[in-house]
C-alpha atoms as a PDB file:
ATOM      1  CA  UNK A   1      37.376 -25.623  17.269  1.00  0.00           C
ATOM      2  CA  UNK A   2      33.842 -24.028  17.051  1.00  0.00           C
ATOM      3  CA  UNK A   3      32.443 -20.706  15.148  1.00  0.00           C
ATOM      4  CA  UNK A   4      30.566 -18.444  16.929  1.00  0.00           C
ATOM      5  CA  UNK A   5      28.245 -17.257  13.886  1.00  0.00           C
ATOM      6  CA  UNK A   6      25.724 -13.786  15.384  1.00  0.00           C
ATOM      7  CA  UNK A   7      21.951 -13.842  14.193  1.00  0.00           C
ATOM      8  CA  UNK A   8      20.618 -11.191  13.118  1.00  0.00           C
ATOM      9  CA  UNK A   9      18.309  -9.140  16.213  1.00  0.00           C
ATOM     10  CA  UNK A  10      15.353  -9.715  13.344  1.00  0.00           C
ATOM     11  CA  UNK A  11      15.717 -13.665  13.742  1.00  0.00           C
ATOM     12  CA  UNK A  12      15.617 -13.781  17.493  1.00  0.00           C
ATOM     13  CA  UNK A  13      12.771 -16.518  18.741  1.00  0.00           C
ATOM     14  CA  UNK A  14      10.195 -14.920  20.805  1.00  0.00           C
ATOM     15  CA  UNK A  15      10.969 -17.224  23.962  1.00  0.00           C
ATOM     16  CA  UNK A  16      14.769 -16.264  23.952  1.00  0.00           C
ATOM     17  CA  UNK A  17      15.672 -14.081  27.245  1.00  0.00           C
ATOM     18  CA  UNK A  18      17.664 -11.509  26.229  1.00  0.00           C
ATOM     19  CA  UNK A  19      20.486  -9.170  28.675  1.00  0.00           C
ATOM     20  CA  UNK A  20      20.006  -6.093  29.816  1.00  0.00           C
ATOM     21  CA  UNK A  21      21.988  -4.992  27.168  1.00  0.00           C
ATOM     22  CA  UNK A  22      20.528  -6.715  24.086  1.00  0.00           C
ATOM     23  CA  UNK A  23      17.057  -5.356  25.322  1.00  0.00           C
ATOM     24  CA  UNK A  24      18.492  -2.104  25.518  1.00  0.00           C
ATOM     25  CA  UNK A  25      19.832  -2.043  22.703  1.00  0.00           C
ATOM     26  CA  UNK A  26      16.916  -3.828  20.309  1.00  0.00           C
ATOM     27  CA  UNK A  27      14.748  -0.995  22.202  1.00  0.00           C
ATOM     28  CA  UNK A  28      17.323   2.031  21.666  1.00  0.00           C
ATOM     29  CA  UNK A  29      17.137   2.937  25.233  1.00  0.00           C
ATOM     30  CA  UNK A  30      19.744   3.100  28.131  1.00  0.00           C
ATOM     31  CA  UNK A  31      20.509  -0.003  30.320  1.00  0.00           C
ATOM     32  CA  UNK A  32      20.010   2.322  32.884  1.00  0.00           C
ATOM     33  CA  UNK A  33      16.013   3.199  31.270  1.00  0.00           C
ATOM     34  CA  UNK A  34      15.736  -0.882  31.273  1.00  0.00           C
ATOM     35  CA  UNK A  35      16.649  -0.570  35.257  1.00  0.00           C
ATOM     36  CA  UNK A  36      13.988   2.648  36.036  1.00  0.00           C
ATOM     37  CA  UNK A  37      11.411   0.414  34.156  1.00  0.00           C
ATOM     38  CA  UNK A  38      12.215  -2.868  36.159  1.00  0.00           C
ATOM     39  CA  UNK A  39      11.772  -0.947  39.100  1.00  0.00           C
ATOM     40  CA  UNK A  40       9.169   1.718  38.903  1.00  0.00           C
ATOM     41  CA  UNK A  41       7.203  -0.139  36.210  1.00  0.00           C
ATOM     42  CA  UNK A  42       7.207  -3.734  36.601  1.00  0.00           C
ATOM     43  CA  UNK A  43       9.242  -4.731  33.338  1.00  0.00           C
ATOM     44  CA  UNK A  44       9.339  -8.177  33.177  1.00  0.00           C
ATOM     45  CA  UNK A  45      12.527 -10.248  33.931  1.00  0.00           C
ATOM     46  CA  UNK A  46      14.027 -13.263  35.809  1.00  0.00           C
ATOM     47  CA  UNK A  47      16.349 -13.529  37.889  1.00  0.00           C
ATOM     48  CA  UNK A  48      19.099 -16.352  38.623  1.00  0.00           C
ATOM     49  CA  UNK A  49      18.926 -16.724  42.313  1.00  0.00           C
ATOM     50  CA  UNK A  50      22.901 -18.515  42.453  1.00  0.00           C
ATOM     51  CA  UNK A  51      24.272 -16.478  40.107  1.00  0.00           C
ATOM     52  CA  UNK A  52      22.217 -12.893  40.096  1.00  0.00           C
ATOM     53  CA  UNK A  53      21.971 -12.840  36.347  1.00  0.00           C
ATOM     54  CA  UNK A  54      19.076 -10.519  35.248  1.00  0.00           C
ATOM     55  CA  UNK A  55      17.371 -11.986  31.988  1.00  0.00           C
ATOM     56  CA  UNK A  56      14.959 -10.983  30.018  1.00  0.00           C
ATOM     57  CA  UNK A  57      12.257 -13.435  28.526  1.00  0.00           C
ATOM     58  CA  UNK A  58      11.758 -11.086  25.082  1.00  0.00           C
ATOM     59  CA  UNK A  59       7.685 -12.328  24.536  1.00  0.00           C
ATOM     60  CA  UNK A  60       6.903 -10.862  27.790  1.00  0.00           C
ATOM     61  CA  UNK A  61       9.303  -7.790  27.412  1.00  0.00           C
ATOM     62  CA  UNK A  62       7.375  -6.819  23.798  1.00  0.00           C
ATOM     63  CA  UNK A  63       3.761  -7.618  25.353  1.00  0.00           C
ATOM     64  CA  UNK A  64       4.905  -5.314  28.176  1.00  0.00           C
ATOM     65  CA  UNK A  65       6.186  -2.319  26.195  1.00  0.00           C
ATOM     66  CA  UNK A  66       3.076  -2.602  24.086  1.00  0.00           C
ATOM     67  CA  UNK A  67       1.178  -1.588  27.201  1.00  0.00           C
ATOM     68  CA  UNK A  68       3.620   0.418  28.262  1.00  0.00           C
ATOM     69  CA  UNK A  69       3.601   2.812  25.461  1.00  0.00           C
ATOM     70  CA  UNK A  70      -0.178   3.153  24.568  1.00  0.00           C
ATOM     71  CA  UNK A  71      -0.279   4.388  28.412  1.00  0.00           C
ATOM     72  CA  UNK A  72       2.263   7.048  28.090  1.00  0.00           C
ATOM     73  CA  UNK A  73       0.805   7.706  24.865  1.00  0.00           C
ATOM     74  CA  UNK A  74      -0.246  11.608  24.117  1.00  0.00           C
END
């Protein structure tokens, strides 16, 4: 029988696509922050069309928040 053995959040490759979740928490927001920002300001993500899973792709997700927070930036 297999281990399941967790990486550390530090070792996680950039093209992994992460839940809602694990973005929420690697960001320390609310899953339900993650949802505003998919909706109100385009947060990237991908979406299985036969199963509805939500994913997302973390390189895009970091490049986005970048942008993100120099405009809300005071």
């Amino acid at each position: 029988m297999g281990q399941v053995v967790e990486f550390p959040a530090s070792r996680i490759r950039s093209d992994w696509q992460l839940t809602k979740a694990e973005l929420a928490e690697r960001w320390n927001v609310s899953e339900r922050w993650i949802e505003y920002r998919m909706q109100r300001d385009g947060l990237p993500y991908v979406k299985d069309s036969l199963s509805r899973l939500v994913r997302f792709p973390l390189a895009a997700c970091e490049r986005w928040r970048a942008t993100y927070l120099e405009r809300t930036a005071v």
